[in-house]
PDB file of N, CA and C in Angstrom:
ATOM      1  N   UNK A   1     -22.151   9.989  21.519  1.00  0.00           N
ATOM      2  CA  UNK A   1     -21.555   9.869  20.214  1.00  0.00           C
ATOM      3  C   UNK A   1     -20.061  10.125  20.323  1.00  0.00           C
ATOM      4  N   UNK A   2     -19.647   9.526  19.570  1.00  0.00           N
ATOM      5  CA  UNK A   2     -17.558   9.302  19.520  1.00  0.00           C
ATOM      6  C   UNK A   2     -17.365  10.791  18.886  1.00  0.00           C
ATOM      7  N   UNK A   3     -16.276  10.750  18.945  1.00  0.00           N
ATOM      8  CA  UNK A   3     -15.784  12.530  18.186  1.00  0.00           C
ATOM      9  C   UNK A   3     -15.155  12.151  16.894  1.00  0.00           C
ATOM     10  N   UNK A   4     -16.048  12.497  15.848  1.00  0.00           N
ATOM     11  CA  UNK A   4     -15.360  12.277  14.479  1.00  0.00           C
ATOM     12  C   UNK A   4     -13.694  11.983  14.271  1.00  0.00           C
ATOM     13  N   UNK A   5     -13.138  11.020  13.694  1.00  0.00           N
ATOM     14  CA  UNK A   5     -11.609  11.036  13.400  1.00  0.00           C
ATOM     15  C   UNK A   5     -11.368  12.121  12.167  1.00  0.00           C
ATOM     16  N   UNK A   6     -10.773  12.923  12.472  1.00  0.00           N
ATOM     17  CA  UNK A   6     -10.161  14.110  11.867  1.00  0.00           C
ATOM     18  C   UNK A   6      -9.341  13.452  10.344  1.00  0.00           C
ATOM     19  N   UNK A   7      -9.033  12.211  10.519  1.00  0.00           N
ATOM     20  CA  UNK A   7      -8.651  11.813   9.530  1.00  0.00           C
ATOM     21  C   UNK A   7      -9.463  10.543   8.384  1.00  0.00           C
ATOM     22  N   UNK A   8     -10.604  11.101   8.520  1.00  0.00           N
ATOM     23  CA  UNK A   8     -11.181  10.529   7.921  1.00  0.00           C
ATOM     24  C   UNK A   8     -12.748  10.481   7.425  1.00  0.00           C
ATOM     25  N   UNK A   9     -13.408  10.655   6.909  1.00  0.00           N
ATOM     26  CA  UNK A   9     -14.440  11.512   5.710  1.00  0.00           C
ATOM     27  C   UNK A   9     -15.559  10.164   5.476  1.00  0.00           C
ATOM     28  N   UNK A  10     -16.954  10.716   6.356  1.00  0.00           N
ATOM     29  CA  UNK A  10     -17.696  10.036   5.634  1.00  0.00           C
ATOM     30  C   UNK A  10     -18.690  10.551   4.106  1.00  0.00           C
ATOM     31  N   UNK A  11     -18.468   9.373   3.414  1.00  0.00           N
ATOM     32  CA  UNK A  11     -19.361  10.600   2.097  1.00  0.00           C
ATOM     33  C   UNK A  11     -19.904   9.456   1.570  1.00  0.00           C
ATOM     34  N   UNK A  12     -20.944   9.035   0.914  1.00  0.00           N
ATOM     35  CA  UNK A  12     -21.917   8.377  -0.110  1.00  0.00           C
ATOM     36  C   UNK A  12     -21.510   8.257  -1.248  1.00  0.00           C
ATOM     37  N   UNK A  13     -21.142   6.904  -1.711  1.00  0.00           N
ATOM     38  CA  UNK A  13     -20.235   6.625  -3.335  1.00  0.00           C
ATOM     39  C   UNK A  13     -21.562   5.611  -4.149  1.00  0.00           C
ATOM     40  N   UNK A  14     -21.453   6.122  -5.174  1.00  0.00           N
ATOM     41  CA  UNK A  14     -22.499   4.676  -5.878  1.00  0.00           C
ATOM     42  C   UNK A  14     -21.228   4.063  -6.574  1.00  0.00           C
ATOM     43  N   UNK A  15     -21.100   2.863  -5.784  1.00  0.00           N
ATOM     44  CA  UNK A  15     -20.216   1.886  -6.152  1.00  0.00           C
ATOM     45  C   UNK A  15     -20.522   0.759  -7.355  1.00  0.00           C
ATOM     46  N   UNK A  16     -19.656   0.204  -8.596  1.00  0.00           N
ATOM     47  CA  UNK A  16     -20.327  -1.080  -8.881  1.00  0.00           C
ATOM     48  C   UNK A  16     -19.807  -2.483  -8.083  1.00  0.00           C
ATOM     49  N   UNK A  17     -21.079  -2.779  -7.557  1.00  0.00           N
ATOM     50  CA  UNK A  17     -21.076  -3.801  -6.367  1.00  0.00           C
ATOM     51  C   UNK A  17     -20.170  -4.703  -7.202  1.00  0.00           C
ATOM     52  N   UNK A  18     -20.576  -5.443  -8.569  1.00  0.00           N
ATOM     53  CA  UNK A  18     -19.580  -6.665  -9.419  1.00  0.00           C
ATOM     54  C   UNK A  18     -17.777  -6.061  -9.295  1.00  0.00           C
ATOM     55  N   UNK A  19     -17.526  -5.249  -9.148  1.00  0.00           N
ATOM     56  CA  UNK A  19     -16.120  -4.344  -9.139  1.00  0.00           C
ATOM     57  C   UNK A  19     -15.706  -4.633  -7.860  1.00  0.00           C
ATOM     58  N   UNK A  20     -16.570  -4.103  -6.552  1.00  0.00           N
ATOM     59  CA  UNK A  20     -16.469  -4.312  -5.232  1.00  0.00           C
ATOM     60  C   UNK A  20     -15.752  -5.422  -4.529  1.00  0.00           C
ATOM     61  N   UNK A  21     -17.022  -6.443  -5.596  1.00  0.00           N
ATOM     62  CA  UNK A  21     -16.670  -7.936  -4.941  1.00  0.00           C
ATOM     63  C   UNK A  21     -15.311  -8.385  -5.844  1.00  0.00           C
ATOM     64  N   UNK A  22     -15.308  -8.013  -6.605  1.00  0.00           N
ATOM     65  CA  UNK A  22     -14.014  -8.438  -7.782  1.00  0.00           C
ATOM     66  C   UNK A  22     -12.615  -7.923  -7.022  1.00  0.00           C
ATOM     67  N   UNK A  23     -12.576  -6.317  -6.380  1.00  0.00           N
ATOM     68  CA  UNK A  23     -11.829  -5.982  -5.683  1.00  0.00           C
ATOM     69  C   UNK A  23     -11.171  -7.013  -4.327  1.00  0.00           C
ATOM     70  N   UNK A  24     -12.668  -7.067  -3.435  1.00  0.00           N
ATOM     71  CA  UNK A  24     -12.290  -7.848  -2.293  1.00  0.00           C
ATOM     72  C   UNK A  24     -11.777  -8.845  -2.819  1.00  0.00           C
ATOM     73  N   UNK A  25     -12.322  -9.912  -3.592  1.00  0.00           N
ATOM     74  CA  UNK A  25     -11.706 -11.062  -3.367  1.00  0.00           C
ATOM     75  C   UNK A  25      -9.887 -11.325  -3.886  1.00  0.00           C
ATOM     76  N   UNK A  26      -9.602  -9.807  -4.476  1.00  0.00           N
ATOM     77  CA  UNK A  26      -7.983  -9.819  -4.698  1.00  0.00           C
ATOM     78  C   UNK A  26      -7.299  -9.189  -3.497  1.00  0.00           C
ATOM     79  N   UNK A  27      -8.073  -8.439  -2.887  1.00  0.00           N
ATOM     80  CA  UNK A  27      -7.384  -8.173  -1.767  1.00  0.00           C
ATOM     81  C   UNK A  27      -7.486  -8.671  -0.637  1.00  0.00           C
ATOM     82  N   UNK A  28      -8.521  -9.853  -0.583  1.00  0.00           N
ATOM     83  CA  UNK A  28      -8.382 -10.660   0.448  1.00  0.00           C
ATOM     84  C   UNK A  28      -9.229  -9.596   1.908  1.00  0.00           C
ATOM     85  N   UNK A  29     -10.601  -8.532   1.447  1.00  0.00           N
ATOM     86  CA  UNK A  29     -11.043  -8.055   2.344  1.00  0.00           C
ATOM     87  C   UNK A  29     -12.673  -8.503   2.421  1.00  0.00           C
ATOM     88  N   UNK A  30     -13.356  -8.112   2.980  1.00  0.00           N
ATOM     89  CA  UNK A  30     -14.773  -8.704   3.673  1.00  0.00           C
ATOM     90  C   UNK A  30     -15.786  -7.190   2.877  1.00  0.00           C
ATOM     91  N   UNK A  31     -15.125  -6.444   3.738  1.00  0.00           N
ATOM     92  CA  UNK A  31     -16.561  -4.693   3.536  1.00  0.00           C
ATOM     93  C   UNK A  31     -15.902  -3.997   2.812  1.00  0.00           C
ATOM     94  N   UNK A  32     -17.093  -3.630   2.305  1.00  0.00           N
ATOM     95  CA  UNK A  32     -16.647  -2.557   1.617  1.00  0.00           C
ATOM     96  C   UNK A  32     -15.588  -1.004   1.965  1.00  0.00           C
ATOM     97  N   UNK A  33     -16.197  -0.707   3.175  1.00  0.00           N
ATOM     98  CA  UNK A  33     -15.475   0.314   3.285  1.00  0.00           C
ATOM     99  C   UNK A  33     -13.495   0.243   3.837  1.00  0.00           C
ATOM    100  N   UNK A  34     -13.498  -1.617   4.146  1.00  0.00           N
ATOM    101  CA  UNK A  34     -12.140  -2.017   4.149  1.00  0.00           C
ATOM    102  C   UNK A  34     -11.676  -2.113   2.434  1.00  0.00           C
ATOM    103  N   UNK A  35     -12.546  -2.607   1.872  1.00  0.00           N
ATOM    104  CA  UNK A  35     -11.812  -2.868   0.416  1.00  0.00           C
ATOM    105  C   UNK A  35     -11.461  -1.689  -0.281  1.00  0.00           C
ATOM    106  N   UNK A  36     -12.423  -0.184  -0.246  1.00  0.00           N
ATOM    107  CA  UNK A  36     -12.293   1.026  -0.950  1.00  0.00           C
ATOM    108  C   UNK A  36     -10.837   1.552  -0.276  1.00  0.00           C
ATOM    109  N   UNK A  37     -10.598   1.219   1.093  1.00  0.00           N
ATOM    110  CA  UNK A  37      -9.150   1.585   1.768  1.00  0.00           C
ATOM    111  C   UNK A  37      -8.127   0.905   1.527  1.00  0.00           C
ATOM    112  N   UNK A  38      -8.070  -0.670   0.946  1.00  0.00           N
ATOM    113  CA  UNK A  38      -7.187  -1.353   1.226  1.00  0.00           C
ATOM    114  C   UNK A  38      -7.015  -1.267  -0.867  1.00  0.00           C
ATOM    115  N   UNK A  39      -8.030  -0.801  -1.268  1.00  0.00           N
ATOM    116  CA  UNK A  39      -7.794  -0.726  -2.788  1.00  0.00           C
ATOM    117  C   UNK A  39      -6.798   0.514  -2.993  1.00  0.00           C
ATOM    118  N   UNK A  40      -7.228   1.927  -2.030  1.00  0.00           N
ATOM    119  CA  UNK A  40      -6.853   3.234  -2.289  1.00  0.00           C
ATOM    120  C   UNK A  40      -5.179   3.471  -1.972  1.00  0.00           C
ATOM    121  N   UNK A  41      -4.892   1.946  -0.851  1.00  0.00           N
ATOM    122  CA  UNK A  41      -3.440   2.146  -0.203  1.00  0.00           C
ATOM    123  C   UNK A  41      -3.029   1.397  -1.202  1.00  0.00           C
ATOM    124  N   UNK A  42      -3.082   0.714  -2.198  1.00  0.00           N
ATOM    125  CA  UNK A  42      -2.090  -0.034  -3.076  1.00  0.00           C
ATOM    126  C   UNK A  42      -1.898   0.608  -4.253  1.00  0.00           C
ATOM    127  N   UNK A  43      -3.386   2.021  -4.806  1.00  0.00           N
ATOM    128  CA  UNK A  43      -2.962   2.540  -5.897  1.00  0.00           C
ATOM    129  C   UNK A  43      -1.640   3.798  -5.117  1.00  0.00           C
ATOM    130  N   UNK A  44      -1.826   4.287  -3.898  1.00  0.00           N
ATOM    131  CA  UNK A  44      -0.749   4.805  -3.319  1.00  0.00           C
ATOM    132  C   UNK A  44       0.408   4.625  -3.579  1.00  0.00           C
ATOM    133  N   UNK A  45       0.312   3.127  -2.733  1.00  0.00           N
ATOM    134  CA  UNK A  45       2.020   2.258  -2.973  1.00  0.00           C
ATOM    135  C   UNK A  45       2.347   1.873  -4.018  1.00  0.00           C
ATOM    136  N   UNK A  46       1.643   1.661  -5.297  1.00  0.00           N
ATOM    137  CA  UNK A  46       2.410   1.263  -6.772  1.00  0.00           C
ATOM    138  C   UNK A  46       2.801   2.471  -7.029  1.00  0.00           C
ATOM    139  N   UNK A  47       2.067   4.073  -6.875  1.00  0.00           N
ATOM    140  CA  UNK A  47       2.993   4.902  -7.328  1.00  0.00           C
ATOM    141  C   UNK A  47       3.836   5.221  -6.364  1.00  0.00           C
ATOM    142  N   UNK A  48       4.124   5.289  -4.900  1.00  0.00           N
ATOM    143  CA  UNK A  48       5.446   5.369  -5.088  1.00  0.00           C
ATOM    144  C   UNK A  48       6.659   4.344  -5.258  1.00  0.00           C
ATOM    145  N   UNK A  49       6.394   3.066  -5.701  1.00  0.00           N
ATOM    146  CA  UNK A  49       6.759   2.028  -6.135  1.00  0.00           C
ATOM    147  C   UNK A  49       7.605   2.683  -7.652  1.00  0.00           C
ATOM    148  N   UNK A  50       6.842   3.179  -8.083  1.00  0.00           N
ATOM    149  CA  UNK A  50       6.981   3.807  -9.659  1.00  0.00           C
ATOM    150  C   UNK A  50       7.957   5.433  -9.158  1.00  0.00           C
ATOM    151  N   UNK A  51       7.739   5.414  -8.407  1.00  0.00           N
ATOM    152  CA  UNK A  51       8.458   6.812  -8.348  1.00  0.00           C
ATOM    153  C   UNK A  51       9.619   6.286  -8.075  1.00  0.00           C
ATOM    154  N   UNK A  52      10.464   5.273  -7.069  1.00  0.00           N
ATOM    155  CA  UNK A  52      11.073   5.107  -6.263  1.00  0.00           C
ATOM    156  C   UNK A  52      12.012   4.086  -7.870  1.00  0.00           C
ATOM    157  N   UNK A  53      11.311   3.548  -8.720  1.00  0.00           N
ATOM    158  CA  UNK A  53      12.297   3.211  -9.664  1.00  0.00           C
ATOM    159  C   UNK A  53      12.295   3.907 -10.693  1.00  0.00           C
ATOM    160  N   UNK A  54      12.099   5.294 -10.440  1.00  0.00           N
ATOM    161  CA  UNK A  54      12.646   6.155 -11.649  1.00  0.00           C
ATOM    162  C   UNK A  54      14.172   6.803 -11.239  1.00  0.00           C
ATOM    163  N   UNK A  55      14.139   6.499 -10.218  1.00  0.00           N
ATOM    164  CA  UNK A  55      15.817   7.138  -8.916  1.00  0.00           C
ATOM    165  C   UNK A  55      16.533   5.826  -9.527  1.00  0.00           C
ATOM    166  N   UNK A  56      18.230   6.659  -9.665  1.00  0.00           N
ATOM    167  CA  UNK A  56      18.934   6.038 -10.207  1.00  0.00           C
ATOM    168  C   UNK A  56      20.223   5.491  -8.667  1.00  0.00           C
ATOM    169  N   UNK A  57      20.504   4.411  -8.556  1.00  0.00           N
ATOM    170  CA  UNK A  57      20.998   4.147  -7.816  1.00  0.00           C
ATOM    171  C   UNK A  57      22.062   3.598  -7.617  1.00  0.00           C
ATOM    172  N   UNK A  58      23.611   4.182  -8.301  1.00  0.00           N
ATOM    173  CA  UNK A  58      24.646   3.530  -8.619  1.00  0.00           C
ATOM    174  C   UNK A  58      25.666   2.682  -7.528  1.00  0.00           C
ATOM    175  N   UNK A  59      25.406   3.226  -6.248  1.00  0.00           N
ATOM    176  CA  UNK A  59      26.074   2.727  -5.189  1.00  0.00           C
ATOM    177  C   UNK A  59      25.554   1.229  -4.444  1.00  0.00           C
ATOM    178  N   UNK A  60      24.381   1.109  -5.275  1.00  0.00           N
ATOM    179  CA  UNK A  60      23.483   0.086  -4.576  1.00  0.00           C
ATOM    180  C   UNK A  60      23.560  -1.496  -6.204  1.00  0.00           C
ATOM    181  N   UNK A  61      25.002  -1.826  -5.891  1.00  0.00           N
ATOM    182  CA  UNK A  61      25.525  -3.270  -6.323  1.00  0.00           C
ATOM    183  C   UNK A  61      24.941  -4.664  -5.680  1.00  0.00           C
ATOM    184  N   UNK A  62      25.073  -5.724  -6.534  1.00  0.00           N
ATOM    185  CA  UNK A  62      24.676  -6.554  -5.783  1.00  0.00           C
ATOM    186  C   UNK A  62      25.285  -6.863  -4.931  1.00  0.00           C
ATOM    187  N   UNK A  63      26.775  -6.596  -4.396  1.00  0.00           N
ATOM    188  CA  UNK A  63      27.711  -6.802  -3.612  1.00  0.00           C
ATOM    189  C   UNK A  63      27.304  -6.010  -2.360  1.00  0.00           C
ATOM    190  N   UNK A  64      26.771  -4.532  -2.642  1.00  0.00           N
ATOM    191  CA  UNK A  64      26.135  -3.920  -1.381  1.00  0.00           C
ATOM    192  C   UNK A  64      24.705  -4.226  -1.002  1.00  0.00           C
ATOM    193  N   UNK A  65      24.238  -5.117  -1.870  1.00  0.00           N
ATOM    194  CA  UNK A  65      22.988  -5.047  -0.855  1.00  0.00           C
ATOM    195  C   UNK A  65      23.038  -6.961  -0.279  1.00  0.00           C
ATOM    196  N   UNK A  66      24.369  -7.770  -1.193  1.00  0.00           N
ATOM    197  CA  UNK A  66      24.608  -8.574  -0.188  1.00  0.00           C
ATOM    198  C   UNK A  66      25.021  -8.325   1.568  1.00  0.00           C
ATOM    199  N   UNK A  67      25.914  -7.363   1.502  1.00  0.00           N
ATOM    200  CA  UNK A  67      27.059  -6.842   2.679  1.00  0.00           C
ATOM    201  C   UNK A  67      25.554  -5.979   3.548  1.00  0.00           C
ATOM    202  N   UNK A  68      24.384  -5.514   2.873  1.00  0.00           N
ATOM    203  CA  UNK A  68      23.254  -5.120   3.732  1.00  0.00           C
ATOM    204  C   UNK A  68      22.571  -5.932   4.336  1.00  0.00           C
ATOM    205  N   UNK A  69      22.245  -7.151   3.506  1.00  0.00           N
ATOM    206  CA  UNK A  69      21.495  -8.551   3.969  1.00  0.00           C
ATOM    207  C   UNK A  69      22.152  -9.333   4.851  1.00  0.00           C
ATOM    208  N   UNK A  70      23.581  -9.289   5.138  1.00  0.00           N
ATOM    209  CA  UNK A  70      24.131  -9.596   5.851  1.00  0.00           C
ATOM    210  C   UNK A  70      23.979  -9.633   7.311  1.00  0.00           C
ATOM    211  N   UNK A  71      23.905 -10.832   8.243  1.00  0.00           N
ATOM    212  CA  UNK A  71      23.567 -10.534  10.031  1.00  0.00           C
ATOM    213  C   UNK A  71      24.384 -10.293  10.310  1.00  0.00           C
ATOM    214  N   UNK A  72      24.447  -8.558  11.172  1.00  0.00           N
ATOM    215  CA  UNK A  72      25.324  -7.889  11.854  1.00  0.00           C
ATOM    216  C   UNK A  72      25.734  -8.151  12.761  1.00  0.00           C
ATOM    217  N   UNK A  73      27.414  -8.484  13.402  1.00  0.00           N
ATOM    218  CA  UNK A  73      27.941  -8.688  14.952  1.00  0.00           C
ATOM    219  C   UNK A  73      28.211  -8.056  15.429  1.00  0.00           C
ATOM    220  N   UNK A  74      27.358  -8.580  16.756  1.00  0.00           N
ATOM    221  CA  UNK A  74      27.247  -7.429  17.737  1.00  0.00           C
ATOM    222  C   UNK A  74      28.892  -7.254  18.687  1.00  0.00           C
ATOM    223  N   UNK A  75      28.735  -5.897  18.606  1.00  0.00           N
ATOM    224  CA  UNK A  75      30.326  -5.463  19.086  1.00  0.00           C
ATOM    225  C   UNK A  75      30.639  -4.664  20.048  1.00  0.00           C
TER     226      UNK A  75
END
């Protein structure tokens, strides 16, 4: 037997399967236990999505994030 990943928890969910499949097919996953992960990392990333535009960011013009997008020469 493998040695449990420390980062990660098996436990028994009663899922609704119609939700499941409704999930996968927006996230573009197959199993379940990929879709409950790939569902859990996007409610993650919208909040810090949401956190990250409550920061006010006066230095960041469209002029600086042209001069960021910009390809750098090498020197």
């Amino acid at each position: 037997m493998l040695p449990s990943d420390p980062m990660r928890k098996h436990t028994t969910l009663d899922l609704d399967e119609d939700l499941v499949r409704e999930a996968a097919a927006a996230l573009g996953t197959r199993r379940t236990t990929e879709t409950v992960h790939a569902a859990l990392a996007e409610v993650v990333a919208r909040r810090r999505r949401a956190m990250l535009a409550r920061h006010d960011f006066p230095d960041l013009t469209p002029d600086a994030l042209a001069e960021m997008r910009a390809p750098r020469r090498a020197g």
